[in-house]
N, C-alpha and C. Protein backbone atom coordinates (compact mmCIF):
# COMPACT_ATOMS: atom_id res chain seq x y z
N UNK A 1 -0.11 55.09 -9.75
CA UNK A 1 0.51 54.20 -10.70
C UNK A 1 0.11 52.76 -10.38
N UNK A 2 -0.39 52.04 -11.52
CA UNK A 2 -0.82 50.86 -11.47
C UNK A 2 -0.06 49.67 -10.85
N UNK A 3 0.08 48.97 -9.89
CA UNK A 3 1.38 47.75 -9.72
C UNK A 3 1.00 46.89 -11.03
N UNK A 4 2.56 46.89 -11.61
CA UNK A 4 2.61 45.68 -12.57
C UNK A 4 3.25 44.20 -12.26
N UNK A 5 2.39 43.38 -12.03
CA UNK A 5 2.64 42.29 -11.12
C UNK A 5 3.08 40.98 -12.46
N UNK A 6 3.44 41.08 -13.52
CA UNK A 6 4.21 40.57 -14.26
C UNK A 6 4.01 39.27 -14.27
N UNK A 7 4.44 38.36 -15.11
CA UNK A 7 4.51 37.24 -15.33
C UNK A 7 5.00 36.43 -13.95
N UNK A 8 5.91 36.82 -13.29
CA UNK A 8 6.53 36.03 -11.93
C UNK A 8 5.86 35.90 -10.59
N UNK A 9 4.76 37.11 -11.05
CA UNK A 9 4.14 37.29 -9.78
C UNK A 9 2.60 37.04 -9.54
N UNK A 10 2.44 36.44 -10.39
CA UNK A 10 0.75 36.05 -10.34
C UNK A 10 -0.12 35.66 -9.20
N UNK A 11 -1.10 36.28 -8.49
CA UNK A 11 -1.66 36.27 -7.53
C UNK A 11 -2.48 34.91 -7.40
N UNK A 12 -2.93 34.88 -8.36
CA UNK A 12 -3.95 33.50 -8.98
C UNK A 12 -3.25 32.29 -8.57
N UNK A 13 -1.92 32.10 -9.72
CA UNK A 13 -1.06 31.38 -9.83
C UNK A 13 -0.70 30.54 -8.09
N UNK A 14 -0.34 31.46 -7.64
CA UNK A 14 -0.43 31.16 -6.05
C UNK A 14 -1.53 30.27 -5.11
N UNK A 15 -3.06 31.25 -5.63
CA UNK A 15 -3.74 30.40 -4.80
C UNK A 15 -4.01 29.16 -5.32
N UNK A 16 -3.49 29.13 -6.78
CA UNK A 16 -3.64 27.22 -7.46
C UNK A 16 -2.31 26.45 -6.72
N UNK A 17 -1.67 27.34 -6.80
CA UNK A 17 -0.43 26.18 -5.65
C UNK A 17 -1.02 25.43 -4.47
N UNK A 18 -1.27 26.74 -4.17
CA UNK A 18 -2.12 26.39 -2.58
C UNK A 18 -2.62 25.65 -2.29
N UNK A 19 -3.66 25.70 -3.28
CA UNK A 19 -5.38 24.66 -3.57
C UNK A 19 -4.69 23.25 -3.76
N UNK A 20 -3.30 23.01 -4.72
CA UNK A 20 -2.85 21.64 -5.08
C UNK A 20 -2.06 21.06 -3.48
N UNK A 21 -1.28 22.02 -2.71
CA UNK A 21 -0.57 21.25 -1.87
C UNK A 21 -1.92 21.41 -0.65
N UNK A 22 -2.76 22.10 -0.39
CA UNK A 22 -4.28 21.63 0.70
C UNK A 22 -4.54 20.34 -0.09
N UNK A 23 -5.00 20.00 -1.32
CA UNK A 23 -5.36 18.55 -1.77
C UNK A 23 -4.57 17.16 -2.13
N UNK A 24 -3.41 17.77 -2.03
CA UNK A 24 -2.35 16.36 -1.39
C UNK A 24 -2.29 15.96 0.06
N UNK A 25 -2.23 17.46 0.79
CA UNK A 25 -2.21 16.73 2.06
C UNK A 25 -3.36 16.42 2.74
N UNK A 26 -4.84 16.78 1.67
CA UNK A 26 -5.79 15.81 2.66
C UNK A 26 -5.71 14.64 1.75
N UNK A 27 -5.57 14.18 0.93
CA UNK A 27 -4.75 12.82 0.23
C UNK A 27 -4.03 12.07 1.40
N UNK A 28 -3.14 12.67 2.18
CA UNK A 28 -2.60 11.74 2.45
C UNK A 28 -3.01 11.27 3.57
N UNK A 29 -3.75 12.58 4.18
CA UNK A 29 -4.04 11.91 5.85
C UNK A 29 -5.76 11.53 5.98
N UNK A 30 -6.45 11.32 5.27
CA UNK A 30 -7.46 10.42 4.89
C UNK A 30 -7.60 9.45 3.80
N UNK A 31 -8.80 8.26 3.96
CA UNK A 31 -8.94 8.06 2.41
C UNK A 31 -9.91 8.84 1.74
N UNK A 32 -9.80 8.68 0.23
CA UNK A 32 -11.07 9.28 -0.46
C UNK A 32 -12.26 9.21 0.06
N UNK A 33 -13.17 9.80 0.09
CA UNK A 33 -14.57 9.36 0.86
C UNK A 33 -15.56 10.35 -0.43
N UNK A 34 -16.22 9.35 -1.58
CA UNK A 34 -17.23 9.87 -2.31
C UNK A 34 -18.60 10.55 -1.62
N UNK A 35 -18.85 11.82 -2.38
CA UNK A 35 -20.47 12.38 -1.75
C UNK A 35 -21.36 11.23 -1.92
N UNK A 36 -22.07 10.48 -1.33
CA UNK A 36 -22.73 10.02 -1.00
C UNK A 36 -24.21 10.23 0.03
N UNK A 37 -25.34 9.55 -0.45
CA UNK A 37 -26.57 10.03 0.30
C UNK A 37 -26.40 8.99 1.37
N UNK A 38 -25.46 8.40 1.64
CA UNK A 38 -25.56 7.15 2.94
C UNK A 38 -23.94 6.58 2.88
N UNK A 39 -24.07 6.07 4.10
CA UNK A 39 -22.56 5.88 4.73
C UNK A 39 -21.54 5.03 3.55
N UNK A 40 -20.27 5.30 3.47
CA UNK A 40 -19.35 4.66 2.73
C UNK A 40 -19.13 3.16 3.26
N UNK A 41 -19.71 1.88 1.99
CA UNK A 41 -19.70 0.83 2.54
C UNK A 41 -21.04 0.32 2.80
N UNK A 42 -22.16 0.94 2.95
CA UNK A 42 -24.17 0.46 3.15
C UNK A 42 -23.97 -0.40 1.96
N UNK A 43 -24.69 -1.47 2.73
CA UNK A 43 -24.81 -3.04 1.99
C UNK A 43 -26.46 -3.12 1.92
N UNK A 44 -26.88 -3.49 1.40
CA UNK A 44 -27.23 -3.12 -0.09
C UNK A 44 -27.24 -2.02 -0.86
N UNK A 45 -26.37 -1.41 -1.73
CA UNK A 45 -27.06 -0.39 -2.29
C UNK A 45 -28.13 -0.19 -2.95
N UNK A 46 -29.38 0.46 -3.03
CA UNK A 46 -30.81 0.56 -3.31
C UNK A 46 -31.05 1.90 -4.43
N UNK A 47 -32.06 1.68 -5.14
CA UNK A 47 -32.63 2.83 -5.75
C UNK A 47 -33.85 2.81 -5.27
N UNK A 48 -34.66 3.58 -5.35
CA UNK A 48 -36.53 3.76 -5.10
C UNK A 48 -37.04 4.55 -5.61
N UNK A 49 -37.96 4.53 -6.33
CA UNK A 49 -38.75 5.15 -7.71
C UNK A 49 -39.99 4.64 -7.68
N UNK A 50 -41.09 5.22 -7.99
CA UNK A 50 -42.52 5.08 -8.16
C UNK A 50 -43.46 5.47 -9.49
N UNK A 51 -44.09 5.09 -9.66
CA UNK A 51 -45.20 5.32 -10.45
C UNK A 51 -46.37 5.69 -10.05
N UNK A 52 -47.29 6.02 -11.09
CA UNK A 52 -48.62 6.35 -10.60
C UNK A 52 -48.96 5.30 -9.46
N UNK A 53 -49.16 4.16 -9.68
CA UNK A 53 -49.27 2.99 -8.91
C UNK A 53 -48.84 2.62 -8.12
N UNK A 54 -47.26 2.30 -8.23
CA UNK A 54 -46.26 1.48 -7.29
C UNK A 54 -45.23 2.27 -6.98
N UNK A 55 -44.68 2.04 -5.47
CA UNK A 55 -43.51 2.39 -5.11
C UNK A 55 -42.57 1.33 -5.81
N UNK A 56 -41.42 1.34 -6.32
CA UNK A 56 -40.48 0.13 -6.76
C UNK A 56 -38.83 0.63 -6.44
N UNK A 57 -38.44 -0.53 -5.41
CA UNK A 57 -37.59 -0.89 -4.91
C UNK A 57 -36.07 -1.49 -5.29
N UNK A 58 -35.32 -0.94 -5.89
CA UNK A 58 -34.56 -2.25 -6.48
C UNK A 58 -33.36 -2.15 -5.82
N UNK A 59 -32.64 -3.62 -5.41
CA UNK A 59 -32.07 -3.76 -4.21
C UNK A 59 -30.65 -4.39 -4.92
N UNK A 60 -29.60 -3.63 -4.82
CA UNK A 60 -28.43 -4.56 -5.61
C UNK A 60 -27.84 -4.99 -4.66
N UNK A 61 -27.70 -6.19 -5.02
CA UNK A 61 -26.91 -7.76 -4.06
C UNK A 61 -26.32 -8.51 -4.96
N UNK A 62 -25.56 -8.39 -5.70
CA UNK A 62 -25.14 -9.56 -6.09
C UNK A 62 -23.59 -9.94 -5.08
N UNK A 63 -23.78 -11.26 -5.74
CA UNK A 63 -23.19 -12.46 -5.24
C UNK A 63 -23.92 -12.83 -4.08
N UNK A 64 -25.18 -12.14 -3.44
CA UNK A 64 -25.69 -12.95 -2.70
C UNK A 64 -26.25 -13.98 -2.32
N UNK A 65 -26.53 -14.78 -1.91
CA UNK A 65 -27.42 -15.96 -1.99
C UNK A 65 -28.87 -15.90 -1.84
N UNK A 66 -29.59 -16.33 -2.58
CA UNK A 66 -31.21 -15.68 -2.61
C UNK A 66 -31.78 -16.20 -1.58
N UNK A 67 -31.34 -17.36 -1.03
CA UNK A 67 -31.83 -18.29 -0.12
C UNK A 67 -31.65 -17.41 0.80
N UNK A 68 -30.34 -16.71 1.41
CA UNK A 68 -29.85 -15.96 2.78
C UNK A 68 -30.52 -14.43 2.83
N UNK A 69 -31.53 -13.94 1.99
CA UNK A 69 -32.07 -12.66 2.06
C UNK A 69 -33.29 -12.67 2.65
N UNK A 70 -33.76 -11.82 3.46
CA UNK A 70 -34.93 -11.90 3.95
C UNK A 70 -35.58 -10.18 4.40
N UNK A 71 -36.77 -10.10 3.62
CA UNK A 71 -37.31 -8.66 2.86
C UNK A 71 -38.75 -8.93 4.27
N UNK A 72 -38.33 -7.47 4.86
CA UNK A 72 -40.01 -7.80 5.64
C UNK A 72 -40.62 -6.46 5.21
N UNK A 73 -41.56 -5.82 5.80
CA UNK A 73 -42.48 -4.84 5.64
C UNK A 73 -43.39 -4.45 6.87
N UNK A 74 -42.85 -3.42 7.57
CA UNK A 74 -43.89 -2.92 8.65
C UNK A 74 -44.38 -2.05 8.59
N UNK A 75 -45.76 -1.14 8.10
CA UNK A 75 -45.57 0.19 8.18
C UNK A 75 -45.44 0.55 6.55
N UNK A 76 -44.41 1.74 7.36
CA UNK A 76 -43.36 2.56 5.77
C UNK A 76 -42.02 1.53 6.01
N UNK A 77 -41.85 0.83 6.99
CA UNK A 77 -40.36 0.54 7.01
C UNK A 77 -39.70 -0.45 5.98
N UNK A 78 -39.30 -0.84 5.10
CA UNK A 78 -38.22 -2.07 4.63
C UNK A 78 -37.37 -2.57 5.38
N UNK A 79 -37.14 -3.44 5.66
CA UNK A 79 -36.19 -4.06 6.51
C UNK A 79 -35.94 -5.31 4.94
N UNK A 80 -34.23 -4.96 5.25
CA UNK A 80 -33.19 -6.12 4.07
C UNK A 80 -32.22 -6.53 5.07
N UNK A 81 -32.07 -7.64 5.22
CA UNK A 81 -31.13 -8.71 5.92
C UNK A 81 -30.82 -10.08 5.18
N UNK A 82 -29.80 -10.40 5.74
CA UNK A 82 -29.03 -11.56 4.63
C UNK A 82 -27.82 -11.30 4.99
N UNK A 83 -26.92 -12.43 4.06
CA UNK A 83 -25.01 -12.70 4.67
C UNK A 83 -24.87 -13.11 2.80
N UNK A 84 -23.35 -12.42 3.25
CA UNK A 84 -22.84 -12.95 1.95
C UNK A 84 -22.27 -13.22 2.08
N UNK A 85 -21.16 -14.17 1.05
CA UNK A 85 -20.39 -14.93 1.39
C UNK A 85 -19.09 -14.49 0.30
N UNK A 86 -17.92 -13.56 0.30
CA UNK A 86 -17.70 -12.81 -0.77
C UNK A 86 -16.25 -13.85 -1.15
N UNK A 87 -16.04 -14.61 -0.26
CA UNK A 87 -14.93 -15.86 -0.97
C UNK A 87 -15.91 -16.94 -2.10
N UNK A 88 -16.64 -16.87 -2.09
CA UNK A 88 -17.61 -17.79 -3.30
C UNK A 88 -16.91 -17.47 -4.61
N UNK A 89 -16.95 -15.88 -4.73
CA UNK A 89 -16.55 -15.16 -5.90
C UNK A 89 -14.59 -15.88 -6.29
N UNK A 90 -14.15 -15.60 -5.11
CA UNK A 90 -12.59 -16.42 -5.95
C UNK A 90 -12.42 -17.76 -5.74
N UNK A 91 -13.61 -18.60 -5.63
CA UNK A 91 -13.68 -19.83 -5.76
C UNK A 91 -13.04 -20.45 -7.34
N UNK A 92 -13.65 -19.57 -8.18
CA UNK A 92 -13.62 -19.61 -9.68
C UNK A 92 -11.92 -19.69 -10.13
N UNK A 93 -11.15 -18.71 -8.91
CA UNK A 93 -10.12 -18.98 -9.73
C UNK A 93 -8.92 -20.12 -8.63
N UNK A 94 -7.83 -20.57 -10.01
CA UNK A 94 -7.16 -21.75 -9.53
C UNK A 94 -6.50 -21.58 -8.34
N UNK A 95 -6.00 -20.08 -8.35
CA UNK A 95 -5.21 -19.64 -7.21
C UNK A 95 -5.38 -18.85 -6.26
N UNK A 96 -5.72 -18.66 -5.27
CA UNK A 96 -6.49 -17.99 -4.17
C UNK A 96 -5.12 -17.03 -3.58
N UNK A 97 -5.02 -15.50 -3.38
CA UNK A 97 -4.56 -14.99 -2.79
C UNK A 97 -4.28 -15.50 -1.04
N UNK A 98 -2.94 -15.38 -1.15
CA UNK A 98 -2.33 -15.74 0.53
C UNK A 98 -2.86 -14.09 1.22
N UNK A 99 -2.76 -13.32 1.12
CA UNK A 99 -3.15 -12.11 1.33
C UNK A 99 -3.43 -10.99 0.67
N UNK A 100 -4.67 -10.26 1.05
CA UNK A 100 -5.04 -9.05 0.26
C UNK A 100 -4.46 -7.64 0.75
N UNK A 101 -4.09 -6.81 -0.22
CA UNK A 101 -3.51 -5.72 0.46
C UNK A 101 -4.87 -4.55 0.50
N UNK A 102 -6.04 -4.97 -0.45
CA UNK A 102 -6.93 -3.98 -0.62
C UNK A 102 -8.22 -5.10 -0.75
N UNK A 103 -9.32 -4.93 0.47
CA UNK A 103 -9.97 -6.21 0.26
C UNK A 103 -12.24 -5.18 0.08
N UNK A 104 -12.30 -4.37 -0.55
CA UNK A 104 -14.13 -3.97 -0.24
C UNK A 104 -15.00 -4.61 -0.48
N UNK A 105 -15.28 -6.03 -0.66
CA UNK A 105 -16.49 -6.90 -0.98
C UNK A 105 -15.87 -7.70 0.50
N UNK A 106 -17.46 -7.63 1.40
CA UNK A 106 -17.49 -8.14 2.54
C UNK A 106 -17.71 -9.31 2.69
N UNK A 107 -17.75 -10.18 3.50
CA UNK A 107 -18.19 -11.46 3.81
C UNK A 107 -18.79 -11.29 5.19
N UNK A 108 -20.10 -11.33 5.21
CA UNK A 108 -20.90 -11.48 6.82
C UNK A 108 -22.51 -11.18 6.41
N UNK A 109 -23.28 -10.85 7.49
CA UNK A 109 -24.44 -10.59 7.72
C UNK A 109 -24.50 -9.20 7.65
N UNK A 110 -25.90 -8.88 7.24
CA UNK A 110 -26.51 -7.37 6.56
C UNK A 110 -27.36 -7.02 7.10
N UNK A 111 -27.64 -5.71 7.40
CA UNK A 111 -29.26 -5.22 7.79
C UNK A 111 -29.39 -3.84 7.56
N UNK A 112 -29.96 -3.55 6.66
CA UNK A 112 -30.60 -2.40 5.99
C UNK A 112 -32.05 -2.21 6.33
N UNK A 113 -32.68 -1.04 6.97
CA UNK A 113 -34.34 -0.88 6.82
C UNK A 113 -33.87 0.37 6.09
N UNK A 114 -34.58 1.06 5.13
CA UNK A 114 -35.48 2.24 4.55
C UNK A 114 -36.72 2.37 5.08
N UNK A 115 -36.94 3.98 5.29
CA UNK A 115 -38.40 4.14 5.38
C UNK A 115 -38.73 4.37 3.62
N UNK A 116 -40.43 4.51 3.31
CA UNK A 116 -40.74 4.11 2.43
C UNK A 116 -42.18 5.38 2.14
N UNK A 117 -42.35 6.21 1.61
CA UNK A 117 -43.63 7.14 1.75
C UNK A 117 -44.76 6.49 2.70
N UNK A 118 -45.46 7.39 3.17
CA UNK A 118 -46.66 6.67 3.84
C UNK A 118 -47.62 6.56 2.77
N UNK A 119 -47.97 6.60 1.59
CA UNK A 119 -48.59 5.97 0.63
C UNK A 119 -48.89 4.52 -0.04
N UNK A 120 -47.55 3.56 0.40
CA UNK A 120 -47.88 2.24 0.38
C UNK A 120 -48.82 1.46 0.91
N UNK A 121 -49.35 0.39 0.37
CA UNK A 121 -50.09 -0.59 0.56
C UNK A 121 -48.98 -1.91 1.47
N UNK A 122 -48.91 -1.81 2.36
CA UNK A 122 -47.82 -2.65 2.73
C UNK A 122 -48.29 -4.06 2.59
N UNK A 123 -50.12 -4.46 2.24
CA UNK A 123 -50.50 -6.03 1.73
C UNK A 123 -50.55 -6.22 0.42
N UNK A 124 -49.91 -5.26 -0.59
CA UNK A 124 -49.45 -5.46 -1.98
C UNK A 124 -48.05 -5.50 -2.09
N UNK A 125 -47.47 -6.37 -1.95
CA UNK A 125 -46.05 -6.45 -2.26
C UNK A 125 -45.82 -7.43 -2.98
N UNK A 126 -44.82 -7.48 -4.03
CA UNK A 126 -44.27 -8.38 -4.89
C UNK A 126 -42.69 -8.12 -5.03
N UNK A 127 -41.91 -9.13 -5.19
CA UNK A 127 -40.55 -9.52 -5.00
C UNK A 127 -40.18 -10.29 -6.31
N UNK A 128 -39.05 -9.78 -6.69
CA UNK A 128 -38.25 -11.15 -8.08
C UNK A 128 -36.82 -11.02 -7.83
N UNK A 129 -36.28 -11.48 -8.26
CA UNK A 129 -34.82 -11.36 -8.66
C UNK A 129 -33.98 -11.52 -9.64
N UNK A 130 -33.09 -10.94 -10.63
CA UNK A 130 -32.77 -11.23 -11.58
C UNK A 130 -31.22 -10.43 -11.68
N UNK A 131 -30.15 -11.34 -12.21
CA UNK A 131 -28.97 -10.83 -11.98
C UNK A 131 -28.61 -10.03 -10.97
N UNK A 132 -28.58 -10.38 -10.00
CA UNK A 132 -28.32 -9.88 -9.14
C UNK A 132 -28.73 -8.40 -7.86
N UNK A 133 -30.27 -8.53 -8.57
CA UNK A 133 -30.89 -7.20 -8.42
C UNK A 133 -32.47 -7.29 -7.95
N UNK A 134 -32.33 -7.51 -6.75
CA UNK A 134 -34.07 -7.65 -6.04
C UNK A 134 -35.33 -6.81 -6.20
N UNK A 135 -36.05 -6.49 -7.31
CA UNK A 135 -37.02 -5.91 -7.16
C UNK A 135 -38.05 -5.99 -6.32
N UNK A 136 -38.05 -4.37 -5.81
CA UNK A 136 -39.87 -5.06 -4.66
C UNK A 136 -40.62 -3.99 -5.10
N UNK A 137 -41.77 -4.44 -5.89
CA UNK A 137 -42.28 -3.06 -6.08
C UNK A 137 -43.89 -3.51 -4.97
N UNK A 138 -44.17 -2.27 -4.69
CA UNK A 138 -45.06 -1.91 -3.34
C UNK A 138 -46.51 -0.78 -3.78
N UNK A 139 -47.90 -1.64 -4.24
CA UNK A 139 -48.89 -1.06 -4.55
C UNK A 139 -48.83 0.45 -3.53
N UNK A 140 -49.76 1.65 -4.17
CA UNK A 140 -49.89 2.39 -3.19
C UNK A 140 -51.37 2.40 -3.25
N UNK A 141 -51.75 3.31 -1.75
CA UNK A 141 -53.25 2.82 -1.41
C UNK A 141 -53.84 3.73 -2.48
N UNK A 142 -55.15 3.34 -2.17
CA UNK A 142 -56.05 3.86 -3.56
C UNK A 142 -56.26 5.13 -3.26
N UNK A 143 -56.70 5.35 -2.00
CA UNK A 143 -56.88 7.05 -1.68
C UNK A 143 -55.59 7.56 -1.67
N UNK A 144 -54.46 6.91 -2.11
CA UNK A 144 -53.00 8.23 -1.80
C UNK A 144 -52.97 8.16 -3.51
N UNK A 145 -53.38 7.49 -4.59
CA UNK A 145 -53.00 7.81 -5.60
C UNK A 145 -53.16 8.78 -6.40
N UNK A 146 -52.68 9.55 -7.14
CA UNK A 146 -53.39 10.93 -8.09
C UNK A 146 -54.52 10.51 -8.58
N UNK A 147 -55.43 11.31 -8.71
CA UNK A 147 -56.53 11.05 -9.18
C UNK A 147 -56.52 11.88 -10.33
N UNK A 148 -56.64 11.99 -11.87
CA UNK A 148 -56.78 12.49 -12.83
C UNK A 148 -58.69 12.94 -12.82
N UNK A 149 -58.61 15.04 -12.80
CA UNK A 149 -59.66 15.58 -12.73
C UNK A 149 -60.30 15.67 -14.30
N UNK A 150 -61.25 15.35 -14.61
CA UNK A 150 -61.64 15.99 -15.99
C UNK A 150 -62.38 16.90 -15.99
N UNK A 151 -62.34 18.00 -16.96
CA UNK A 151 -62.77 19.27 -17.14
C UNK A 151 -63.72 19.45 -17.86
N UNK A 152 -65.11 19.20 -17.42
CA UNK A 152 -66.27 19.82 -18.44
C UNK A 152 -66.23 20.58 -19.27
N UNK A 153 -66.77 21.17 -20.17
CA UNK A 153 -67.27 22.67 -21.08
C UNK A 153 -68.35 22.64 -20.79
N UNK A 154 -69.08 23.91 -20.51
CA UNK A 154 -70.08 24.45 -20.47
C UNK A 154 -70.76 25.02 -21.39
């Protein structure tokens, strides 16, 4: 004879309880921490994307000062360093908080390297900046680029 486990007794039902009070109580005894490909908090956050041609770099900083950034190139390596200064930003307003109870825009010095494919030209580099967003895009050498084969007929 079949158990009839009825409306009161739902097996399911249970392990969704479960699942809700395991995810309150890691709620309470950590903070959130998003999947991320690099540590919670890496100053600059970066994208890197290429083309046939170029590796390209784009480096988000804002509120930084363009003057305080400094981009080197060894190798494959990137090296990003610079300070920000994140009270600039409530300069703007009349009244400045006596204290923050929740404060994530830093104020100090930075240092980020990425490695970078070994396909770059590390004596082709070019740099801009625009709203707040450092492009470096990085020639690659001529022998690492695809070479497009063409196909005779015979």
């Amino acid at each position: 004879m079949p158990i009839n486990w009825g409306f009161w007794m739902d097996p399911f039902r249970e392990f969704d309880r479960l699942q809700q009070e395991l995810d309150r109580l890691m709620e309470m005894t950590r903070p959130f921490v998003p999947i991320r490909s690099v540590a919670t908090g890496t100053f600059p956050v970066i994208n890197i994307g290429e083309t046939n041609d170029n590796i390209l770099v784009y480096i988000f900083a804002p509120g930084v000062d363009l003057e305080k950034i400094d981009l080197s190139i060894e190798g494959n390596l990137l090296s990003i360093s610079g300070e920000r200064d994140a009270s600039k930003a409530l300069k703007v307003e009349k009244v400045e908080p006596e204290r923050f109870y929740r404060q994530e825009r830093f104020s100090g010095r930075f240092t980020r390297v990425v490695s970078l494919p070994e396909s770059i030209d590390p004596n082709q580099v070019e740099a801009s900046y625009q709203n707040g967003i450092i492009k470096v895009k990085i020639a690659k050498k001529e022998e690492k680029k695809p070479r497009r084969i063409q196909v005779k007929a015979n």
